[in-house]
C-alpha atoms as a PDB file:
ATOM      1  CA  UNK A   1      13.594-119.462-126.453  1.00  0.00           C
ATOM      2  CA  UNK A   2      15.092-117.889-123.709  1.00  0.00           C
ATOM      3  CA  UNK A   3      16.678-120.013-120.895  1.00  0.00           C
ATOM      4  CA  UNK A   4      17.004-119.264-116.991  1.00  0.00           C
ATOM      5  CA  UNK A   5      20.062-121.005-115.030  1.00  0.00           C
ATOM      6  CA  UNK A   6      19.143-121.755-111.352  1.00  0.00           C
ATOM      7  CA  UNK A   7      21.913-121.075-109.583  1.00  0.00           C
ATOM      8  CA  UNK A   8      20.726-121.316-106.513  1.00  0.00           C
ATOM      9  CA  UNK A   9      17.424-121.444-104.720  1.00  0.00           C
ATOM     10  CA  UNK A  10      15.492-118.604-105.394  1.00  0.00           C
ATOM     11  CA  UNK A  11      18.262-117.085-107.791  1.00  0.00           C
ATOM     12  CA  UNK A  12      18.656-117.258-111.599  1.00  0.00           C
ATOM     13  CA  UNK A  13      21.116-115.967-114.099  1.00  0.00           C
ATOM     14  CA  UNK A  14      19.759-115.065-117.682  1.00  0.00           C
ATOM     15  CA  UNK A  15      21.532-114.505-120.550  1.00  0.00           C
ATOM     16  CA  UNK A  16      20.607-112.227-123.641  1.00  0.00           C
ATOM     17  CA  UNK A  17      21.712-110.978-127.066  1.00  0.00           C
ATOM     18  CA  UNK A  18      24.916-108.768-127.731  1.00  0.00           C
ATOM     19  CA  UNK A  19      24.824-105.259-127.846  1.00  0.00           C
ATOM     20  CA  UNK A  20      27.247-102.908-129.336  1.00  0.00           C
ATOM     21  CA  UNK A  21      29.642-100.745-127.506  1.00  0.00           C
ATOM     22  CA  UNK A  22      31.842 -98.597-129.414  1.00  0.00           C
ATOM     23  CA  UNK A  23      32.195-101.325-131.815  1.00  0.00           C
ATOM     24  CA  UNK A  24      32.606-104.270-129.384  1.00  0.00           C
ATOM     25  CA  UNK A  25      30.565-106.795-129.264  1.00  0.00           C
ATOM     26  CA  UNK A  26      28.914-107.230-124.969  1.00  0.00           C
ATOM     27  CA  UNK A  27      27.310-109.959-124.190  1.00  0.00           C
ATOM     28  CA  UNK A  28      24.511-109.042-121.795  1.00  0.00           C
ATOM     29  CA  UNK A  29      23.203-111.209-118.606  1.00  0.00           C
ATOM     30  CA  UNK A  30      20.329-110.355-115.580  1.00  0.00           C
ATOM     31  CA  UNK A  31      19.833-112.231-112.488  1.00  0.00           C
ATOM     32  CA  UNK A  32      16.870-112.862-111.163  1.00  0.00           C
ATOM     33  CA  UNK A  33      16.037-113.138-107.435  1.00  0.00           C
ATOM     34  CA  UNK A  34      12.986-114.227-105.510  1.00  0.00           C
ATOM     35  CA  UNK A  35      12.386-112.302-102.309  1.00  0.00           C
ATOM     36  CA  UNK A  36      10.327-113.848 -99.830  1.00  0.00           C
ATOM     37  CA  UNK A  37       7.394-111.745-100.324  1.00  0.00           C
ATOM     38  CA  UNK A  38       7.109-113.966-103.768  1.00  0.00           C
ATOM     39  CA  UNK A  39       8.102-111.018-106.309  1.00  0.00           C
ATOM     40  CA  UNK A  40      10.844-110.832-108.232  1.00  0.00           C
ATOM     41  CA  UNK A  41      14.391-108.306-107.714  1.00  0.00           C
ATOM     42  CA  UNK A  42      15.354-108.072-111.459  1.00  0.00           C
ATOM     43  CA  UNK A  43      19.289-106.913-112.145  1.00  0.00           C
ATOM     44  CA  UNK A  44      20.583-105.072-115.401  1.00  0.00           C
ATOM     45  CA  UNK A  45      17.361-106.586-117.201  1.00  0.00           C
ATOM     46  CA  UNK A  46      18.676-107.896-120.448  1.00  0.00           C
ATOM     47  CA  UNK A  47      16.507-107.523-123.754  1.00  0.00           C
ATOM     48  CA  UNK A  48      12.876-108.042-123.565  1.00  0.00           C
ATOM     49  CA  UNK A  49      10.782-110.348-126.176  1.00  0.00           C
ATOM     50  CA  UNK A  50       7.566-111.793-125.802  1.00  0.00           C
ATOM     51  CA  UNK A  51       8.650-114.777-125.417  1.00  0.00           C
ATOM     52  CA  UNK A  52      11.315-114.080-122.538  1.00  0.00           C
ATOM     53  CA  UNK A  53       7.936-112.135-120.930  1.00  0.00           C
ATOM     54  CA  UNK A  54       5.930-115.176-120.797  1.00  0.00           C
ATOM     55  CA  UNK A  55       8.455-117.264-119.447  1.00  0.00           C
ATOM     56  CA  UNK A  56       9.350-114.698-116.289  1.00  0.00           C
ATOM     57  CA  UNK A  57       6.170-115.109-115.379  1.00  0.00           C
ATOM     58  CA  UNK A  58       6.504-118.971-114.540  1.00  0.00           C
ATOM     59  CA  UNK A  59       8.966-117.966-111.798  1.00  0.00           C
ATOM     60  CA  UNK A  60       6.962-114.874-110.653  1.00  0.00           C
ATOM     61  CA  UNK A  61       6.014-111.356-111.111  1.00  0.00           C
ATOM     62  CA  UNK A  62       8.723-108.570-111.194  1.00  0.00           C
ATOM     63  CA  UNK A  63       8.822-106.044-108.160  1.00  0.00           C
ATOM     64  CA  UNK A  64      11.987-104.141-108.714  1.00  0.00           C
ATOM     65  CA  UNK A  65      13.693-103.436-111.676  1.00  0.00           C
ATOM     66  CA  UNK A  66      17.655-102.486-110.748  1.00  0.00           C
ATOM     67  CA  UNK A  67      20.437-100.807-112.814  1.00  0.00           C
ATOM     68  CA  UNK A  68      23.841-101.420-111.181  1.00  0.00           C
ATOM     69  CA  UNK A  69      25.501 -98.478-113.114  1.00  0.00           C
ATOM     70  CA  UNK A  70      24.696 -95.612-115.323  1.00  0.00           C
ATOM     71  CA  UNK A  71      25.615 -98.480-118.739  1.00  0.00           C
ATOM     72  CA  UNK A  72      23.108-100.785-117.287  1.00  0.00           C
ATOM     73  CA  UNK A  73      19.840 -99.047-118.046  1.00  0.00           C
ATOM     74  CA  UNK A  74      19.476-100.093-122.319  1.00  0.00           C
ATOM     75  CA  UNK A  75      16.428-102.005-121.508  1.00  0.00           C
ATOM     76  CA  UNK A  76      14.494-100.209-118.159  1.00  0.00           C
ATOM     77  CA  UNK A  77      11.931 -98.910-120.105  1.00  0.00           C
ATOM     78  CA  UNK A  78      10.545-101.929-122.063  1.00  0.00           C
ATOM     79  CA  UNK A  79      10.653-103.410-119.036  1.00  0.00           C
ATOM     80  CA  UNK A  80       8.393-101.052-116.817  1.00  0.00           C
ATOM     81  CA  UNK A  81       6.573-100.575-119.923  1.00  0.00           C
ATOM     82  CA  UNK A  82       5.436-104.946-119.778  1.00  0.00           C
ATOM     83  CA  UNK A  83       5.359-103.976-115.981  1.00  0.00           C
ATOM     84  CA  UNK A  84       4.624-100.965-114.780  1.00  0.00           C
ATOM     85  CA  UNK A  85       3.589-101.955-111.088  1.00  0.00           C
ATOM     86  CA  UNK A  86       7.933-102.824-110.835  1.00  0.00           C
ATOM     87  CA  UNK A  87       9.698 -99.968-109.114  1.00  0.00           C
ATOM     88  CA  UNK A  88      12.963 -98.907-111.024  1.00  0.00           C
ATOM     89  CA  UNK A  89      16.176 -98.441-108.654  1.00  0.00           C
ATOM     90  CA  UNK A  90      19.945 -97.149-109.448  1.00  0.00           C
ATOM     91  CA  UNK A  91      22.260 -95.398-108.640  1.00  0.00           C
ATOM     92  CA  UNK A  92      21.678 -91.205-109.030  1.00  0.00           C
ATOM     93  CA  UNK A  93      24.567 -91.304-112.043  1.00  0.00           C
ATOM     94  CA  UNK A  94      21.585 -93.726-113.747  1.00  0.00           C
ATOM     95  CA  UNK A  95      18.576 -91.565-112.643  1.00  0.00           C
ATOM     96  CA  UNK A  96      20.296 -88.097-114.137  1.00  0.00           C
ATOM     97  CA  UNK A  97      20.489 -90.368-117.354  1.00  0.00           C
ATOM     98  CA  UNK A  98      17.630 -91.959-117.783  1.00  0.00           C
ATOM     99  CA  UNK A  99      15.332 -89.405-115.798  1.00  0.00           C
ATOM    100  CA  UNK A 100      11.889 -89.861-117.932  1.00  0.00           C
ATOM    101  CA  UNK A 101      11.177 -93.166-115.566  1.00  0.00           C
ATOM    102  CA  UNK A 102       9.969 -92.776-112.248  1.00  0.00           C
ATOM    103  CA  UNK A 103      12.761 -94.299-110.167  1.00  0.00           C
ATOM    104  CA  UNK A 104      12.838 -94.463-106.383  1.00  0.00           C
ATOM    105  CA  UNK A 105      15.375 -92.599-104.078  1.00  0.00           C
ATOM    106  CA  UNK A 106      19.075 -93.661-105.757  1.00  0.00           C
ATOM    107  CA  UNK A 107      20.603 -96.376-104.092  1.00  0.00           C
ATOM    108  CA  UNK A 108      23.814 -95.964-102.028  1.00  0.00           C
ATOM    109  CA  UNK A 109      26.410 -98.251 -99.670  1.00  0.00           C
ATOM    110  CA  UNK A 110      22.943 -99.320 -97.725  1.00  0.00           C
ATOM    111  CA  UNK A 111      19.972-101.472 -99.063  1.00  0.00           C
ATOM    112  CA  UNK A 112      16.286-100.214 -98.844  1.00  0.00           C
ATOM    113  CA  UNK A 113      13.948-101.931 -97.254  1.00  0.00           C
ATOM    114  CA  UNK A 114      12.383-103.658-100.022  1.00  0.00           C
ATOM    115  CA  UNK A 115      15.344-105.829 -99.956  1.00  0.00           C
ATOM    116  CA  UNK A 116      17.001-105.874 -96.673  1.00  0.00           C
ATOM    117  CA  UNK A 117      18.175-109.073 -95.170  1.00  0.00           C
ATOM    118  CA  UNK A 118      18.033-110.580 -98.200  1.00  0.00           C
ATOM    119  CA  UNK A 119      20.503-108.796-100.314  1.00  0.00           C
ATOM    120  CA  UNK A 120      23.452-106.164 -99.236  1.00  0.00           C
ATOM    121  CA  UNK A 121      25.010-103.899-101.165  1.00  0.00           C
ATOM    122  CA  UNK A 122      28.300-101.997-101.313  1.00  0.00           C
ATOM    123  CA  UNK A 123      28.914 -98.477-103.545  1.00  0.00           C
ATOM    124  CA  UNK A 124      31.720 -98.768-105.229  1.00  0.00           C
ATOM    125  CA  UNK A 125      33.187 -94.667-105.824  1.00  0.00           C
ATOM    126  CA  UNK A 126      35.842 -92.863-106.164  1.00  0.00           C
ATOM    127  CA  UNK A 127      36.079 -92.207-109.790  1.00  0.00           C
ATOM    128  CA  UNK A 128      35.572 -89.265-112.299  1.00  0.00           C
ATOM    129  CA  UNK A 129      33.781 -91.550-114.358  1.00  0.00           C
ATOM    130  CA  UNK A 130      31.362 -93.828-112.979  1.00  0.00           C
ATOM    131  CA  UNK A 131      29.952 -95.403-109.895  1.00  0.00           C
ATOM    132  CA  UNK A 132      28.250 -99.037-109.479  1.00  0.00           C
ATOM    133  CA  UNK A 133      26.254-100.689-106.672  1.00  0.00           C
ATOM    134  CA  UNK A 134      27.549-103.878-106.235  1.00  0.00           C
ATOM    135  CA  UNK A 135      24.768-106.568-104.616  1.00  0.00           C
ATOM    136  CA  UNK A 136      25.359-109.518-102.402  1.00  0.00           C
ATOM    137  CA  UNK A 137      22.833-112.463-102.458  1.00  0.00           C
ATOM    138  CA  UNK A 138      23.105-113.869 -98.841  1.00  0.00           C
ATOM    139  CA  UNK A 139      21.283-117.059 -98.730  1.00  0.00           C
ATOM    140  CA  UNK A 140      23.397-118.956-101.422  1.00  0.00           C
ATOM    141  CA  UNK A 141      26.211-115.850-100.743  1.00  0.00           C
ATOM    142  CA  UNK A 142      26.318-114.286-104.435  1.00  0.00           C
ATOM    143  CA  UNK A 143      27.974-111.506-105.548  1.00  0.00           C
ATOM    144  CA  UNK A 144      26.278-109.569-108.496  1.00  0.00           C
ATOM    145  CA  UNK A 145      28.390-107.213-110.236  1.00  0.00           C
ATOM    146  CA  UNK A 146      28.559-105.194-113.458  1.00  0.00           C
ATOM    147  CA  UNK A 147      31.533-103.902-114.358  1.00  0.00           C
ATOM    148  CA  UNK A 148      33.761-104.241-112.059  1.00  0.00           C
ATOM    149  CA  UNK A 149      35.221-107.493-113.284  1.00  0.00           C
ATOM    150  CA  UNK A 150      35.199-108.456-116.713  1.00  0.00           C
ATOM    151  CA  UNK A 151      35.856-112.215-117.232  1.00  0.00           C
ATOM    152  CA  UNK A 152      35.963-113.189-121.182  1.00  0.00           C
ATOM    153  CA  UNK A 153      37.210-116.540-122.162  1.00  0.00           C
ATOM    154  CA  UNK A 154      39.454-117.052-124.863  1.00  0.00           C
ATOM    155  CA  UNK A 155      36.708-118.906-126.824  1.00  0.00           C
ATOM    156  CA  UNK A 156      33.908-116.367-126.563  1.00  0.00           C
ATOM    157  CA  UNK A 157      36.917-113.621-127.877  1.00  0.00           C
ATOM    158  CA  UNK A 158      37.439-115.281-130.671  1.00  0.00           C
ATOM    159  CA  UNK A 159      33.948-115.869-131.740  1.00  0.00           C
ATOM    160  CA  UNK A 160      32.984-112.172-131.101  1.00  0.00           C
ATOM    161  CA  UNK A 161      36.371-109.737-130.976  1.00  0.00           C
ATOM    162  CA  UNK A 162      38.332-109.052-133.728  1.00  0.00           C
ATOM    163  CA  UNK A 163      41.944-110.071-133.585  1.00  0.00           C
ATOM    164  CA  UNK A 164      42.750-106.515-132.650  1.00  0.00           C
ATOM    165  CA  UNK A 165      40.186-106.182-130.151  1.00  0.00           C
ATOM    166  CA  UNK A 166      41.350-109.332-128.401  1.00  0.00           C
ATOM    167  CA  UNK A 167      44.406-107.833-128.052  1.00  0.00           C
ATOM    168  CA  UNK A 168      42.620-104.826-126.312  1.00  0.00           C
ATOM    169  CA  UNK A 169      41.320-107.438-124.135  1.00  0.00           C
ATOM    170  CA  UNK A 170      44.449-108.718-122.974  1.00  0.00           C
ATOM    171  CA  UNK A 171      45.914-105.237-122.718  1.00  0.00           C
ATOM    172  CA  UNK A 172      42.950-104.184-120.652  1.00  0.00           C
ATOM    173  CA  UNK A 173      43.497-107.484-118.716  1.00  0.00           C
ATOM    174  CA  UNK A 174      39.745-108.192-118.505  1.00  0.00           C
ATOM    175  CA  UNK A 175      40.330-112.180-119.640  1.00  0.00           C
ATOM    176  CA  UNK A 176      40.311-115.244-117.735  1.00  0.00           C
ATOM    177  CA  UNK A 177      43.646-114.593-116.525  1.00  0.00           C
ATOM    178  CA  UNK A 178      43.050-111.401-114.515  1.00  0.00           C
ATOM    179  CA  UNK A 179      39.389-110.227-115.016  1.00  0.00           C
ATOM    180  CA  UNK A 180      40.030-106.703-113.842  1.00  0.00           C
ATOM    181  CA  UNK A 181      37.741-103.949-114.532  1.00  0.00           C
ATOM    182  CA  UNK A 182      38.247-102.271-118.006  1.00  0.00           C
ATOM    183  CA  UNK A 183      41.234-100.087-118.311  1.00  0.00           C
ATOM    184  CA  UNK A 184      39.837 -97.004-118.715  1.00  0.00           C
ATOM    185  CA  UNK A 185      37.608 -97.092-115.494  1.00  0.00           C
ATOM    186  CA  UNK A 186      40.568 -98.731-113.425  1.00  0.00           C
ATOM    187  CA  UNK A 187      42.092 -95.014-114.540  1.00  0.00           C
ATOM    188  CA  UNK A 188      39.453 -92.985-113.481  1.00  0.00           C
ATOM    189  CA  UNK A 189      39.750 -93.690-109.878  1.00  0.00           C
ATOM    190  CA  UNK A 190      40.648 -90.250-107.470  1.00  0.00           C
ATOM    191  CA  UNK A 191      39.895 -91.473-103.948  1.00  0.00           C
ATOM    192  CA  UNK A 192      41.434 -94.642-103.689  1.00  0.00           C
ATOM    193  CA  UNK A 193      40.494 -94.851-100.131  1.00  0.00           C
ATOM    194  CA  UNK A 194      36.535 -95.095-101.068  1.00  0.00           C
ATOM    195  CA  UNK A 195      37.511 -98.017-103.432  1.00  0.00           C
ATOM    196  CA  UNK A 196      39.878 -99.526-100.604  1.00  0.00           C
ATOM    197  CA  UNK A 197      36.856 -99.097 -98.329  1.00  0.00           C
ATOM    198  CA  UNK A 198      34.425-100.742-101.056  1.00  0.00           C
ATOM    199  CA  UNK A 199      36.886-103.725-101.716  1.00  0.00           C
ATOM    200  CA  UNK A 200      37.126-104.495 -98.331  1.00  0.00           C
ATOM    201  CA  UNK A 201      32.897-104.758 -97.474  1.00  0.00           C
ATOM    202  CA  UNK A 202      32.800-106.945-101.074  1.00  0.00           C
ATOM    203  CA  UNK A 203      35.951-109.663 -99.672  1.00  0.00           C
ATOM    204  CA  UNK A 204      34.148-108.943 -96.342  1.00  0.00           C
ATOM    205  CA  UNK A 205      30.966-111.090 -97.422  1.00  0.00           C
ATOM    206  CA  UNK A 206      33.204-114.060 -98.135  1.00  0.00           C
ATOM    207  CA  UNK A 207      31.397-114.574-101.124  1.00  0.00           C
ATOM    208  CA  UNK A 208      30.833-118.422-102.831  1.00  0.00           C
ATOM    209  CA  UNK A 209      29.932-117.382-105.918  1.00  0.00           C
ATOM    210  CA  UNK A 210      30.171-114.347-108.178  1.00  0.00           C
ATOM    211  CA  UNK A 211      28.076-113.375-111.106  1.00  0.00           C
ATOM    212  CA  UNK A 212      29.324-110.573-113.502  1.00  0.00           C
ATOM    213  CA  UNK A 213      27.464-109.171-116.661  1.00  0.00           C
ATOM    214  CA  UNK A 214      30.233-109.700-118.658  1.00  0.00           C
ATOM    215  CA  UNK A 215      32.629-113.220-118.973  1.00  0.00           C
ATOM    216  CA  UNK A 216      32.429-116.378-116.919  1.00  0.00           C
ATOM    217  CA  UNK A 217      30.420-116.655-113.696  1.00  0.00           C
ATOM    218  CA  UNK A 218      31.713-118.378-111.037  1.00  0.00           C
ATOM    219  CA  UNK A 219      30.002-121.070-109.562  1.00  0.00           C
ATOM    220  CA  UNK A 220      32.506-121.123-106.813  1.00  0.00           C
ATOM    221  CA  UNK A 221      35.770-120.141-104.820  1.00  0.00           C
ATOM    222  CA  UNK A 222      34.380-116.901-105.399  1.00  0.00           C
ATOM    223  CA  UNK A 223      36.565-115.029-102.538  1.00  0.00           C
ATOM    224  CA  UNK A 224      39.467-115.999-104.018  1.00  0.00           C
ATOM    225  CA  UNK A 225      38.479-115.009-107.897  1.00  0.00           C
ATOM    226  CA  UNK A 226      37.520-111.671-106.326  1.00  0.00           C
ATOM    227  CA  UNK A 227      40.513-111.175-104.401  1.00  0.00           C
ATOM    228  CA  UNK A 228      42.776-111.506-107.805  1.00  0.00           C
ATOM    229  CA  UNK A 229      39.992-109.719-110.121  1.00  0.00           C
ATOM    230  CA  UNK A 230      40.857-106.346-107.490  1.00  0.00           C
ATOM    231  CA  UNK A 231      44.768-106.860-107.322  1.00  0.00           C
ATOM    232  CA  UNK A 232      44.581-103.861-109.330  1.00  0.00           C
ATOM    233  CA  UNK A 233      42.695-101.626-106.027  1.00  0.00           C
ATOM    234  CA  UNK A 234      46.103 -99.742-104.364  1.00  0.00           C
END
């Protein structure tokens, strides 16, 4: 049985199964928002069972189904599949991937309507690799973010990483004690003055909490985990 965490009114946080990535074990996590029009803004939605189906369904009806980034799109067509009235949103570097579904124009730094006043957003890009729309949930002042920090705990790397791979981890510096973004993407980045731009519209919010799909949430002081998870941003 599946379990939603009310974080907040109208916002939930969802955990699901691991999936592989190039051998790692990810854990994988969706947040659930309910706009005021009653349906439901679904984010990176995480594996779909029966089960899980039913029990959306007691908190409402999903309206939009959102990758974040062009990794965040594993389960998008289950989901439109168990609900096809849902429109699908991301970014265009997730629409030239997973082109087959019928998503709606590609989100950028600006929300559309569906969602406007309720939850901002902020394009993170700059990088030869990969771009990510990071969200902001304004009435209990949430950030919602893929990537862009990764927060594992020493106890969830042991249970799932190989002793070598934790050491990647700590290399990488996506643990507890700096939750960057992975190495590789950190890299990537060209036009640091986009990603100064983008850092300063996320610290800008003056966010409470912050949600990522990967590591510890956290359920507060989120500012100042945010302003040491992008100590890496020059």
């Amino acid at each position: 049985m599946t379990t939603f965490i009310s974080i907040a009114e109208n916002i939930w946080i969802l955990n699901g199964n691991n999936v592989n990535f190039h051998g790692f074990a990810y854990p994988t996590r969706s947040v659930f928002v309910r706009l005021q029009n009653g349906g439901l803004w679904v984010w990176s939605p995480v594996e779909l069972s029966d089960g899980l189906r039913s029990e959306v369904q007691t908190i409402g009806r999903p309206a939009h189904l959102v990758s974040p980034n062009k990794l965040h799109h594993l389960f998008l067509g289950e989901w439109h599949a168990a609900f096809p009235d849902a429109k699908l949103w991301g970014p265009a570097s997730t629409i030239r991937k997973y082109g087959d579904l019928p998503f709606q124009s590609p989100l950028v730094d600006e929300p559309p309507a569906a969602w406007a006043g309720q939850i901002d957003q902020c394009w993170v890009r700059g990088s030869l690799a990969m771009d990510e729309i990071v969200f902001f949930h304004l009435l209990s002042r949430t950030v919602i973010l893929a990537d862009l920090s990764q927060n594992f705990s020493p106890k969830w790397l042991s249970e799932n990483w190989a002793p070598w791979q934790r050491s990647v981890a700590r290399i990488s510096k996506i643990t507890e004690a700096k939750s960057f973004a992975p190495l590789d993407w950190r890299l990537s980045f060209i036009h640091h003055r986009k990603l100064r731009v983008a850092r300063e519209k996320i610290l800008g919010w003056d966010p409470w909490k912050v949600i990522m799909a990967h590591g510890e949430w956290q359920p507060q002081h989120g500012g100042e985990f945010l302003a040491r998870a992008f100590e890496w941003i020059s």
